[in-house]
N, C-alpha and C. Protein backbone atom coordinates (compact mmCIF):
# COMPACT_ATOMS: atom_id res chain seq x y z
N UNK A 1 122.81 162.98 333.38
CA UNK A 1 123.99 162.39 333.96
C UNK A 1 124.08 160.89 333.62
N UNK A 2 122.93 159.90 333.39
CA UNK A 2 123.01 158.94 333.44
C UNK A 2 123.53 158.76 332.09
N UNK A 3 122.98 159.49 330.95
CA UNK A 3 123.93 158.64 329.47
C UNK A 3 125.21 158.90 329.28
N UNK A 4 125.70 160.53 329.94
CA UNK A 4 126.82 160.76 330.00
C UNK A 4 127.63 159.61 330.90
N UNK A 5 126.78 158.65 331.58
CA UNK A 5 127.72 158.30 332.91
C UNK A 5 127.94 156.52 331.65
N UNK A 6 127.13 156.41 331.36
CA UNK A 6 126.74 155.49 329.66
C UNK A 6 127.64 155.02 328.87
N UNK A 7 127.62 156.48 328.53
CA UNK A 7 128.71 157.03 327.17
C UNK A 7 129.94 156.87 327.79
N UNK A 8 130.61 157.14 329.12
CA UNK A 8 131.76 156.88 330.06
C UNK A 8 132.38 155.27 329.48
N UNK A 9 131.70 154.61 330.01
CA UNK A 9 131.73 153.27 330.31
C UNK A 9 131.72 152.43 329.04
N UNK A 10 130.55 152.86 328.12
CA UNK A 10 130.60 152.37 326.82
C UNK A 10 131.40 152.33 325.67
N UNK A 11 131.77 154.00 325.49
CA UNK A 11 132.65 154.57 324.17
C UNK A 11 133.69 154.79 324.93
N UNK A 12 134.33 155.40 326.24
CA UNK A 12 135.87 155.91 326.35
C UNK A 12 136.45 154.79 326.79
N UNK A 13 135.86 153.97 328.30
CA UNK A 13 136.63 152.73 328.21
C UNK A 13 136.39 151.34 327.96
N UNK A 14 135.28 151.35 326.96
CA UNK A 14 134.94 150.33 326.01
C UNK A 14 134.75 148.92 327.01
N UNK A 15 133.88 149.47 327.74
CA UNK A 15 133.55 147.85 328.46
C UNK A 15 132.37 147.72 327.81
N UNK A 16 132.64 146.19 327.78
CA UNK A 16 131.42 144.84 327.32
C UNK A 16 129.85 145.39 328.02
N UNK A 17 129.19 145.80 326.95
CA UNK A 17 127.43 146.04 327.44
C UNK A 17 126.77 144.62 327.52
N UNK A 18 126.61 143.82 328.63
CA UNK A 18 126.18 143.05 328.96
C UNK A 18 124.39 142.80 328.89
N UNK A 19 123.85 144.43 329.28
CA UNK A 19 122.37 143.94 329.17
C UNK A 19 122.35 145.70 329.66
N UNK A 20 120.83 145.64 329.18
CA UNK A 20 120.56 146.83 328.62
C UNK A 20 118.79 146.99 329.29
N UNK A 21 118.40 147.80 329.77
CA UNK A 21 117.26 147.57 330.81
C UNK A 21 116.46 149.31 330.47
N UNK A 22 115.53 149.48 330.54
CA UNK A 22 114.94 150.80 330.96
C UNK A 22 115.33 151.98 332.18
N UNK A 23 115.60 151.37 332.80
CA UNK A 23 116.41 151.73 334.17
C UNK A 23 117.67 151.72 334.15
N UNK A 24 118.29 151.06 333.35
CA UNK A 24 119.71 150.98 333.74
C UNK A 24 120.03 149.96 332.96
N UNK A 25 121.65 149.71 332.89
CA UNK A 25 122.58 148.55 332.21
C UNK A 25 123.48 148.21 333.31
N UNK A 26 124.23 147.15 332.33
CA UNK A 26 124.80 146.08 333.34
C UNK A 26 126.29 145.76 332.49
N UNK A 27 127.45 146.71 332.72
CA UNK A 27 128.40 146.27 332.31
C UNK A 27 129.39 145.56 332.41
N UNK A 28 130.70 144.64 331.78
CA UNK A 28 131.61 143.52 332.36
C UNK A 28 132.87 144.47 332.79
N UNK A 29 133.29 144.37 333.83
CA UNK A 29 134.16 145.14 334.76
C UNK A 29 134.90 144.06 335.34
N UNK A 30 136.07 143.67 334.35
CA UNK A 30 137.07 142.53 334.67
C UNK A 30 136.27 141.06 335.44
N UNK A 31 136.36 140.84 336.40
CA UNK A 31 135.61 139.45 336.36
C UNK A 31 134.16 139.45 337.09
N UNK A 32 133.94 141.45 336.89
CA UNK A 32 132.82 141.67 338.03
C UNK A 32 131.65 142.43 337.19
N UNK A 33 130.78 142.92 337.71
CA UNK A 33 129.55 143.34 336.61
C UNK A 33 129.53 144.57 337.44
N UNK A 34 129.12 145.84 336.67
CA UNK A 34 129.01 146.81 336.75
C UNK A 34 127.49 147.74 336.25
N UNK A 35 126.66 147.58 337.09
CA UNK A 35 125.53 147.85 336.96
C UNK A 35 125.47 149.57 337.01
N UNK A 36 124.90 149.90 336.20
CA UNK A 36 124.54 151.56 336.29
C UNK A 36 123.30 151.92 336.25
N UNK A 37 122.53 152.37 337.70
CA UNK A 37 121.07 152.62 337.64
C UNK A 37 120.95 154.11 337.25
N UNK A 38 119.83 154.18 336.61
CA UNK A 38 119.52 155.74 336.14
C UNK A 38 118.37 156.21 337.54
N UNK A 39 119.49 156.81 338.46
CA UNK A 39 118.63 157.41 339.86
C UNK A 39 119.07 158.51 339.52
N UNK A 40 118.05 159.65 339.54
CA UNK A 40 118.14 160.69 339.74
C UNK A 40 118.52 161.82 340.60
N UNK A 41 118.06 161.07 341.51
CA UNK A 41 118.48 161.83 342.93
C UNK A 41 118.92 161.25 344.13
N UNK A 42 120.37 160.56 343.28
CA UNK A 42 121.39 159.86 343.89
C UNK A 42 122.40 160.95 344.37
N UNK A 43 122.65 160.89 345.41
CA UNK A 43 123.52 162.48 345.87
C UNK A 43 125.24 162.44 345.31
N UNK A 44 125.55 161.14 345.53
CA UNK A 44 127.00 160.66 345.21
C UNK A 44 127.28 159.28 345.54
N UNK A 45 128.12 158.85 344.52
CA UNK A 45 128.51 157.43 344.72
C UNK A 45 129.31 156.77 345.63
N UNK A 46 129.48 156.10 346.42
CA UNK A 46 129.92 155.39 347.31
C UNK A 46 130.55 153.94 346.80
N UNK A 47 131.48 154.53 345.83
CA UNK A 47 132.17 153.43 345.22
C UNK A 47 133.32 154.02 344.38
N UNK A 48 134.44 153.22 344.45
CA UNK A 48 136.03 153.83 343.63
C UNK A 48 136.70 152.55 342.96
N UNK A 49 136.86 152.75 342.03
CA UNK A 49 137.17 151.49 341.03
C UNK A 49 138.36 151.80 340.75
N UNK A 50 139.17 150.20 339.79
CA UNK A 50 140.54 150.72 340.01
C UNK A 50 140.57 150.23 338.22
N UNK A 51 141.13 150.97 337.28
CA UNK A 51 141.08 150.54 335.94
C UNK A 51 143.06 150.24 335.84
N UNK A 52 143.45 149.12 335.54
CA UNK A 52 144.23 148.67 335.08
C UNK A 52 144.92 148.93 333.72
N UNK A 53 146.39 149.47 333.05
CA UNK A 53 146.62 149.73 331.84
C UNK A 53 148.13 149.44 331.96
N UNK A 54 148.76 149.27 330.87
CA UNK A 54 149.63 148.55 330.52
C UNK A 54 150.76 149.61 330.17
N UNK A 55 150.34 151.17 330.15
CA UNK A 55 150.95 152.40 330.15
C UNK A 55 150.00 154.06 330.54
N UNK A 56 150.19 153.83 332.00
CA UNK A 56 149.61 155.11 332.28
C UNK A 56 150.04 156.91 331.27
N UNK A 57 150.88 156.62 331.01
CA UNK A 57 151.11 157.86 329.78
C UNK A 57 150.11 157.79 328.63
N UNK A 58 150.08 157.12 327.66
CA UNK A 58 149.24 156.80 326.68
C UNK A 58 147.68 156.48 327.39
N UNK A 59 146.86 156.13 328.35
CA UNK A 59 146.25 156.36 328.96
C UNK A 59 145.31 157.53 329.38
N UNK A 60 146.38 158.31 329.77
CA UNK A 60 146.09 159.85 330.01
C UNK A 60 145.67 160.58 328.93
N UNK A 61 146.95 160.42 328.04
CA UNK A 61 146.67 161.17 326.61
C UNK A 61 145.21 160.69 326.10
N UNK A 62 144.66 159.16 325.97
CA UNK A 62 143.30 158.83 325.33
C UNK A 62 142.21 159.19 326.09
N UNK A 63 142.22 159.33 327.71
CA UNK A 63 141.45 159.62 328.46
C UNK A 63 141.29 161.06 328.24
N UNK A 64 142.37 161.79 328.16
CA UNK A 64 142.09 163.70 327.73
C UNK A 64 141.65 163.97 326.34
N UNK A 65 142.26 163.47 325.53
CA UNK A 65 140.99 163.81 324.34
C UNK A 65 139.56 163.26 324.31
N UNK A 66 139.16 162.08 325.12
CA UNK A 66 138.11 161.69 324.96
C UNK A 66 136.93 162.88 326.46
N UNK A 67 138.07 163.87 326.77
CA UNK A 67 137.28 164.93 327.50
C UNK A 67 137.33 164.62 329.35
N UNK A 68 138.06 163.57 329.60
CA UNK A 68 138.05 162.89 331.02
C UNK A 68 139.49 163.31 331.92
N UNK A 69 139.26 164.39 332.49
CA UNK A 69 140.29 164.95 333.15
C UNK A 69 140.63 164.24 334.46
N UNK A 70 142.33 164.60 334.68
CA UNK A 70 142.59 163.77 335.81
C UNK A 70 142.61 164.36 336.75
N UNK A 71 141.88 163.62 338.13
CA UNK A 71 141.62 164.49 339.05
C UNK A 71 142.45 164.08 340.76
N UNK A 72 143.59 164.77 340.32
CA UNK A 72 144.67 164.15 341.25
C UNK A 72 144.59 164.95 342.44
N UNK A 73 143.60 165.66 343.06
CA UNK A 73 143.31 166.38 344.28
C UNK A 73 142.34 165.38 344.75
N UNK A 74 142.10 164.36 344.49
CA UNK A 74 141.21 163.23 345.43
C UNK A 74 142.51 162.73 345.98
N UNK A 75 143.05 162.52 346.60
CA UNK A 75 143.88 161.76 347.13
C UNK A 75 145.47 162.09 346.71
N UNK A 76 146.47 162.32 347.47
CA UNK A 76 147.72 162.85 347.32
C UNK A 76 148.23 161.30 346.42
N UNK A 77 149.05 160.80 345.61
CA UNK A 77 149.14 160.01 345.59
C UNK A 77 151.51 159.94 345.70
N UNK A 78 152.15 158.45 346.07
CA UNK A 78 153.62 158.96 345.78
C UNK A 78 153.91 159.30 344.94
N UNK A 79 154.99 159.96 344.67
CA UNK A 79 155.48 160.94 343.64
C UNK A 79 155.99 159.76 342.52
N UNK A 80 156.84 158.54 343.19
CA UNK A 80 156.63 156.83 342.51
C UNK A 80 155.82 155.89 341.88
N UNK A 81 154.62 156.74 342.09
CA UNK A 81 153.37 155.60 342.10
C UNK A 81 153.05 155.96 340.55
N UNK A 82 152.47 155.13 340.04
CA UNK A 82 152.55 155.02 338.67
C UNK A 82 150.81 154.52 338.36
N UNK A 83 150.19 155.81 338.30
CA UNK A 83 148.75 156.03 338.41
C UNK A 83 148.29 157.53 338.53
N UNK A 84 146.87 157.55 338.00
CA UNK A 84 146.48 158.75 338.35
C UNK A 84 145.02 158.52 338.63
N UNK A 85 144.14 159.68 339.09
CA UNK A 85 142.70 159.59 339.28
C UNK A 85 142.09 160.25 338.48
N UNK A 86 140.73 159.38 337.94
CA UNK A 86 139.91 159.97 336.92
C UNK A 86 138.29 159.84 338.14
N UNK A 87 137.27 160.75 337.22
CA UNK A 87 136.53 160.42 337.44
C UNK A 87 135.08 160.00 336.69
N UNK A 88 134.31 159.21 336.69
CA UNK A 88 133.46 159.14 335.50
C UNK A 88 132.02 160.40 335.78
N UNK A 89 131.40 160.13 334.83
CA UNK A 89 130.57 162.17 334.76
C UNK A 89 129.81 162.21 335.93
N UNK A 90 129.24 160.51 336.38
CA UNK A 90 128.37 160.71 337.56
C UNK A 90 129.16 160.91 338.80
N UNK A 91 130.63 161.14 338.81
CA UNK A 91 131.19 161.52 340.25
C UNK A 91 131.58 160.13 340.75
N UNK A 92 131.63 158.78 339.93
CA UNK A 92 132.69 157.84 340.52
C UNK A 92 134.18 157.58 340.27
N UNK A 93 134.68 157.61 341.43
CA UNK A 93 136.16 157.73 341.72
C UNK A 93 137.12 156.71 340.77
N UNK A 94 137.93 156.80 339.83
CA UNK A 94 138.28 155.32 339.80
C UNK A 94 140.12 155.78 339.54
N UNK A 95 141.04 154.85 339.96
CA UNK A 95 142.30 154.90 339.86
C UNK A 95 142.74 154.02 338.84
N UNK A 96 143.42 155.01 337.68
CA UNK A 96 144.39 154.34 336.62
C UNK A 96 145.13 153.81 337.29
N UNK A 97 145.86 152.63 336.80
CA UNK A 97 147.14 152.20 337.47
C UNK A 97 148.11 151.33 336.74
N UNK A 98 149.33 151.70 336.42
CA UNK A 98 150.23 151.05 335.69
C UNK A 98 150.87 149.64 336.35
N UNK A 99 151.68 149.28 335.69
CA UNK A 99 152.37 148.46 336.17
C UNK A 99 153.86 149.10 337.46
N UNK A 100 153.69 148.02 338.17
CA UNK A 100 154.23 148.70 339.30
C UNK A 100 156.16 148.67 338.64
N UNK A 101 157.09 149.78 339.14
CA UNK A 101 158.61 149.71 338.84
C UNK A 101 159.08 148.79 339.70
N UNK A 102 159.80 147.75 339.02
CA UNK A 102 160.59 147.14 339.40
C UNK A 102 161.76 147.29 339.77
């Protein structure tokens, strides 16, 4: 789970590998760091991130070929709202989100 959770973060949404550890890495997550420990028998994450994009359509489409389905039964979202939910392999929550309609 952990390289798949790796490979998430690294190759599909191409964040900055900051540092690189035996245990774990440490990635740049807009102005915040995003640490990923390799625990094994971590039951589930207790954390939901929000990824920002400039067109949730084109988004979707790069997120589904790169194998990352959207998982819009976490949370009902408005039928207006201009976002969807992904999740990364280790089971953290995170919300696409477009720019809001004006």
């Amino acid at each position: 789970m952990y390289q798949q959770t790796v490979a998430f973060y690294r190759d599909t949404l191409a964040l900055p590998l900051i540092e690189e550890e035996k245990d774990g890495c440490i990635f740049q997550f807009g102005p915040n760091r995003l640490w990923i420990d390799d625990v094994p028998n971590l039951s589930h994450p207790d954390v939901w991130l929000e990824l920002e994009t400039n067109d949730t359509e084109a988004a979707g489409s790069f997120l589904k070929v790169h194998g990352v389905s959207r998982r819009d039964e976490v949370e009902h979202l408005r039928e207006d709202f201009n976002g969807f939910f992904i999740s990364a392999p280790n089971g953290v929550i995170h919300l696409v989100v477009g720019p809001e309609e004006v």
